[in-house]
N, C-alpha and C. Protein backbone atom coordinates (compact mmCIF):
# COMPACT_ATOMS: atom_id res chain seq x y z
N UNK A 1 120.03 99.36 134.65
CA UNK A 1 120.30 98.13 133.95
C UNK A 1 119.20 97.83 132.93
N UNK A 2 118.42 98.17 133.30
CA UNK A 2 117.09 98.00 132.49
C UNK A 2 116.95 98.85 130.94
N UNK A 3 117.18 100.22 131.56
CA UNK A 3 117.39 101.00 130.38
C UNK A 3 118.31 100.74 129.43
N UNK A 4 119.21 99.99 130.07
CA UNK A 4 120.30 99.52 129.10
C UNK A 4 120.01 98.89 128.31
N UNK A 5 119.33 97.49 128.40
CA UNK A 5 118.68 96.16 127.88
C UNK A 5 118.30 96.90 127.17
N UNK A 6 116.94 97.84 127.18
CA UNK A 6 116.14 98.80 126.48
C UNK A 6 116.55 99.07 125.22
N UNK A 7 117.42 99.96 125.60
CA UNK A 7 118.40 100.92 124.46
C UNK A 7 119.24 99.59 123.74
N UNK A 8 119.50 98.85 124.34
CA UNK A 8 120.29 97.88 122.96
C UNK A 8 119.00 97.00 122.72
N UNK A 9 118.30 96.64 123.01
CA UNK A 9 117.12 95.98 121.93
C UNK A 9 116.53 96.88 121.13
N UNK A 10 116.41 98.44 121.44
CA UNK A 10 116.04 99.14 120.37
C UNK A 10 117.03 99.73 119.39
N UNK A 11 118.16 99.22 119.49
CA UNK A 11 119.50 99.19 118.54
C UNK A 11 119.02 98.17 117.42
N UNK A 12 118.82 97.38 118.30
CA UNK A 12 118.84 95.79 117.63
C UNK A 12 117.81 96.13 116.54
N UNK A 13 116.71 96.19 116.81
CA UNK A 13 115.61 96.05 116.30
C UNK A 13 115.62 97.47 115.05
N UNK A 14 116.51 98.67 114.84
CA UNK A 14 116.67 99.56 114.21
C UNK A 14 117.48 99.33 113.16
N UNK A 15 118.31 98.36 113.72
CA UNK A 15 118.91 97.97 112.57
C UNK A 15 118.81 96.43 111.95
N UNK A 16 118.04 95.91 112.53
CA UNK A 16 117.61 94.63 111.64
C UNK A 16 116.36 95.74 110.59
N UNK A 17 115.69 96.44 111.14
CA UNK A 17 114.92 96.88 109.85
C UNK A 17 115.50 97.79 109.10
N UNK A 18 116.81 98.19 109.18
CA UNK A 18 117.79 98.68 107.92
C UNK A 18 117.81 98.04 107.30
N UNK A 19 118.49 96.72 107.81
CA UNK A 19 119.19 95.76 107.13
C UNK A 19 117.84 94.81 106.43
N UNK A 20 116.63 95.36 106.59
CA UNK A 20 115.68 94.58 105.48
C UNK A 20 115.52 95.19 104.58
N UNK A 21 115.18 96.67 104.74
CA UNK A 21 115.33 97.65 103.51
C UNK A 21 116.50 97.17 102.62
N UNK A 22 117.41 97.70 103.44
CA UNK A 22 118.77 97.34 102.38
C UNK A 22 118.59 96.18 101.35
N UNK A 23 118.29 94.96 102.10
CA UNK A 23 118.17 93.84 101.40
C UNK A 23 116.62 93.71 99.99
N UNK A 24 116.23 94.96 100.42
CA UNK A 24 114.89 94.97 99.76
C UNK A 24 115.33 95.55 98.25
N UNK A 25 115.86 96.65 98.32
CA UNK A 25 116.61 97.76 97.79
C UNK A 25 117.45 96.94 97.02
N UNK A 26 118.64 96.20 97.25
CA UNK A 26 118.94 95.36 96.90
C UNK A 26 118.96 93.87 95.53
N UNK A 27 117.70 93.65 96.19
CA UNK A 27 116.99 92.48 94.85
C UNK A 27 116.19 93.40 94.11
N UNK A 28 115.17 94.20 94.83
CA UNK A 28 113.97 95.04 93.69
C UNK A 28 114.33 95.99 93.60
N UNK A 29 115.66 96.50 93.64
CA UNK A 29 116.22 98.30 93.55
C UNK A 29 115.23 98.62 92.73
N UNK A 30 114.91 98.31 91.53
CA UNK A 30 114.92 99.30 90.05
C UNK A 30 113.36 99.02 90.40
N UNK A 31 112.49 98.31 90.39
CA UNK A 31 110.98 97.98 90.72
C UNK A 31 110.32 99.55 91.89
N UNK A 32 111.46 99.31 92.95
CA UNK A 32 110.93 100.29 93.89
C UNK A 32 111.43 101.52 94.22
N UNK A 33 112.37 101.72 93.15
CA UNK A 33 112.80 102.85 92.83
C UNK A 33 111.77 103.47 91.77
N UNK A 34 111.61 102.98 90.75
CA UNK A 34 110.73 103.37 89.85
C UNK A 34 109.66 103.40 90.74
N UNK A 35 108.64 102.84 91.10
CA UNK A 35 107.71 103.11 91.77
C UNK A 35 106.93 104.24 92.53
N UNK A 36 108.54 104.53 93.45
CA UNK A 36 108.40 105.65 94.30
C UNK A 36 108.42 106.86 92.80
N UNK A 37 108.93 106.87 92.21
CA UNK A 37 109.03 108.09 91.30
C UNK A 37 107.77 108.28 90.45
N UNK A 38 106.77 107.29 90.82
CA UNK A 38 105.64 107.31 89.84
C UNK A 38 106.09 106.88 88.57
N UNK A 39 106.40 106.14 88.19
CA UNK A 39 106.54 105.59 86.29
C UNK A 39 106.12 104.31 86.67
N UNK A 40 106.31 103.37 87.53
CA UNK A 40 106.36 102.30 87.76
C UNK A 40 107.06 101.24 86.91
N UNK A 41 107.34 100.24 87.76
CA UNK A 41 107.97 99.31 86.82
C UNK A 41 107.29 98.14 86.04
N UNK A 42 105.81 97.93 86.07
CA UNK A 42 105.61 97.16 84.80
C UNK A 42 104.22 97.99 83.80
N UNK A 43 104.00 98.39 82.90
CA UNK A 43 103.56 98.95 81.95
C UNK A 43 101.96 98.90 81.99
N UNK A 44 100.74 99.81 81.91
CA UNK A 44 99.66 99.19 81.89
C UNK A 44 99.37 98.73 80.38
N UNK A 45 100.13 99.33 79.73
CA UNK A 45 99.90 98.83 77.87
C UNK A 45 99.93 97.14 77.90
N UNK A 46 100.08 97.00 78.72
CA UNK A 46 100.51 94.98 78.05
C UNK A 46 98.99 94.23 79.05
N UNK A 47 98.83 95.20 80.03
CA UNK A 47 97.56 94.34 80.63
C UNK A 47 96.44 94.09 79.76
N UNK A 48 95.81 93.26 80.02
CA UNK A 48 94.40 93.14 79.15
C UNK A 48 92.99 93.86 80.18
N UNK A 49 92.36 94.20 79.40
CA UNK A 49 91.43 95.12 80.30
C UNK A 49 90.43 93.87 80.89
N UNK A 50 90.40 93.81 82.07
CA UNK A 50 88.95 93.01 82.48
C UNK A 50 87.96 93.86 82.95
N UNK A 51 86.71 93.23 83.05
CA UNK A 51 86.00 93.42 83.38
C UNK A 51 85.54 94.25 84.63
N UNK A 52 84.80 95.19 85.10
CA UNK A 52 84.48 96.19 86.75
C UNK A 52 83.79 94.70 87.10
N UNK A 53 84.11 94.31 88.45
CA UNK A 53 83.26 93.15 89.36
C UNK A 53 81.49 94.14 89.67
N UNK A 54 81.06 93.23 89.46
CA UNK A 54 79.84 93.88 90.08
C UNK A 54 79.80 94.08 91.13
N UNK A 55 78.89 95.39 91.96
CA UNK A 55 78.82 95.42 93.23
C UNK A 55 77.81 94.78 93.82
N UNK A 56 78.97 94.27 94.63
CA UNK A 56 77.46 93.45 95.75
C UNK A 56 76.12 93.68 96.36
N UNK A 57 75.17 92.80 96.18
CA UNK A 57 74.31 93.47 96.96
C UNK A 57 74.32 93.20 98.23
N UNK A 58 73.46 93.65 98.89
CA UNK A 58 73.28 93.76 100.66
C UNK A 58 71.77 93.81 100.89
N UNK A 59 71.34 92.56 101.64
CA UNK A 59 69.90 92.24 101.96
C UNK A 59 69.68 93.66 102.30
N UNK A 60 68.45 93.95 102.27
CA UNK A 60 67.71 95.23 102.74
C UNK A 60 66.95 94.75 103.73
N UNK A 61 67.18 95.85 105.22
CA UNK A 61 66.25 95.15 106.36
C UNK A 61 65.16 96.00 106.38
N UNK A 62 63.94 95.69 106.89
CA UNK A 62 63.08 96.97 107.08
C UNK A 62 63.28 98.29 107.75
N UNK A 63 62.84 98.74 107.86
CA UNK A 63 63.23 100.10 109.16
C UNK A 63 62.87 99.77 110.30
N UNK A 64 63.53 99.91 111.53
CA UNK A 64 63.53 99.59 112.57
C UNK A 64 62.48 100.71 113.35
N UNK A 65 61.40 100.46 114.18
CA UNK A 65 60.36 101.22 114.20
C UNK A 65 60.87 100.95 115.73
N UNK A 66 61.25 102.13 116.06
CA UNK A 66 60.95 102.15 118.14
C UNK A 66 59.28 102.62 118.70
N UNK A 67 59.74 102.04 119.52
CA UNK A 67 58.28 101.74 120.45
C UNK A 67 57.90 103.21 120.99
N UNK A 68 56.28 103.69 121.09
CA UNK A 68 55.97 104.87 121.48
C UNK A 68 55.76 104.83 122.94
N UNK A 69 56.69 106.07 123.13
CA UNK A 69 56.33 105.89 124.57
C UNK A 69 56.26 107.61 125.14
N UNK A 70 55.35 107.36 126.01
CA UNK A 70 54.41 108.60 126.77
C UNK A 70 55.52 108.99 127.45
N UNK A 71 55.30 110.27 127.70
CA UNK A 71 56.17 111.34 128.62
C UNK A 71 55.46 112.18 129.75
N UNK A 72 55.98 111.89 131.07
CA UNK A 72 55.39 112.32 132.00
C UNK A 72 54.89 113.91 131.87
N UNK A 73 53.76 114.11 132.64
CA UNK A 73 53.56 116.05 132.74
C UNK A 73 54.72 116.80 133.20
N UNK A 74 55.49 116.03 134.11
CA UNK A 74 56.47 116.70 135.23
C UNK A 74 57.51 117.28 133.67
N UNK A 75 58.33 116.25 133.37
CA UNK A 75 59.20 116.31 132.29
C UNK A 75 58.63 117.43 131.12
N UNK A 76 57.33 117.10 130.88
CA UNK A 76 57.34 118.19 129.77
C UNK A 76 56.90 119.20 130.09
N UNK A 77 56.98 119.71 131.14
CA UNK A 77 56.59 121.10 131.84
C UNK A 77 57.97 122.17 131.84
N UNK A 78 58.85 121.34 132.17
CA UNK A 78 60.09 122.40 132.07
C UNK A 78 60.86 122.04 131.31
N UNK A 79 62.09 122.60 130.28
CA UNK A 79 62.38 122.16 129.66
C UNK A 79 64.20 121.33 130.34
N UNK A 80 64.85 120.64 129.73
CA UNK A 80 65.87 120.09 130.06
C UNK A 80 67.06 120.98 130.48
N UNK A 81 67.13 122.13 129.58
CA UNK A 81 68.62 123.02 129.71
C UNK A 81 68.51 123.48 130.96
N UNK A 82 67.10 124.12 131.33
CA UNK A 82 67.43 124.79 132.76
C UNK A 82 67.30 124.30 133.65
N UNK A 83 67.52 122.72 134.04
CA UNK A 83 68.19 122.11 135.03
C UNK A 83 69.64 121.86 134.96
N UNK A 84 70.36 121.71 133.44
CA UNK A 84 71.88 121.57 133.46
C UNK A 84 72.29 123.17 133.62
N UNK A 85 71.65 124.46 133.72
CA UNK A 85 72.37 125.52 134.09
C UNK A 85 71.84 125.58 135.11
């Protein structure tokens, strides 16, 4: 019973998003038709050129300096790999 519900809400839901395409297709056929084909539908000849935005800056933090810290004799006597083999 469940699977049923399932399978018709995923009916449902397959074809309400047809039926938006369609409706899309529809009002902007020629916009997103052209589009997909690469020509597009409004011209860059008629834009006016503006201006590149400047890029932002970004505070600069200092370098983050970690703390020195000593290493036992034990540890640096053997090395790490030949305890993981």
């Amino acid at each position: 019973m469940l699977q049923v519900a399932a399978a018709l809400l995923f009916t449902l839901a397959a074809g309400l998003g047809l039926a938006v395409i369609l409706a899309m297709l529809t009002s902007n056929g020629d916009a997103i038709l052209s589009a997909l084909a690469g020509e597009g539908a409004f011209p860059a000849d008629g834009v006016p050129a503006s201006p590149a935005p400047a890029a932002a800056m970004t505070r600069q933090r200092p370098a983050r300096r970690l703390p020195v810290r000593s290493v036992s004799r034990a540890m640096a006597a053997q090395p790490l790999l030949s305890r993981a083999a």
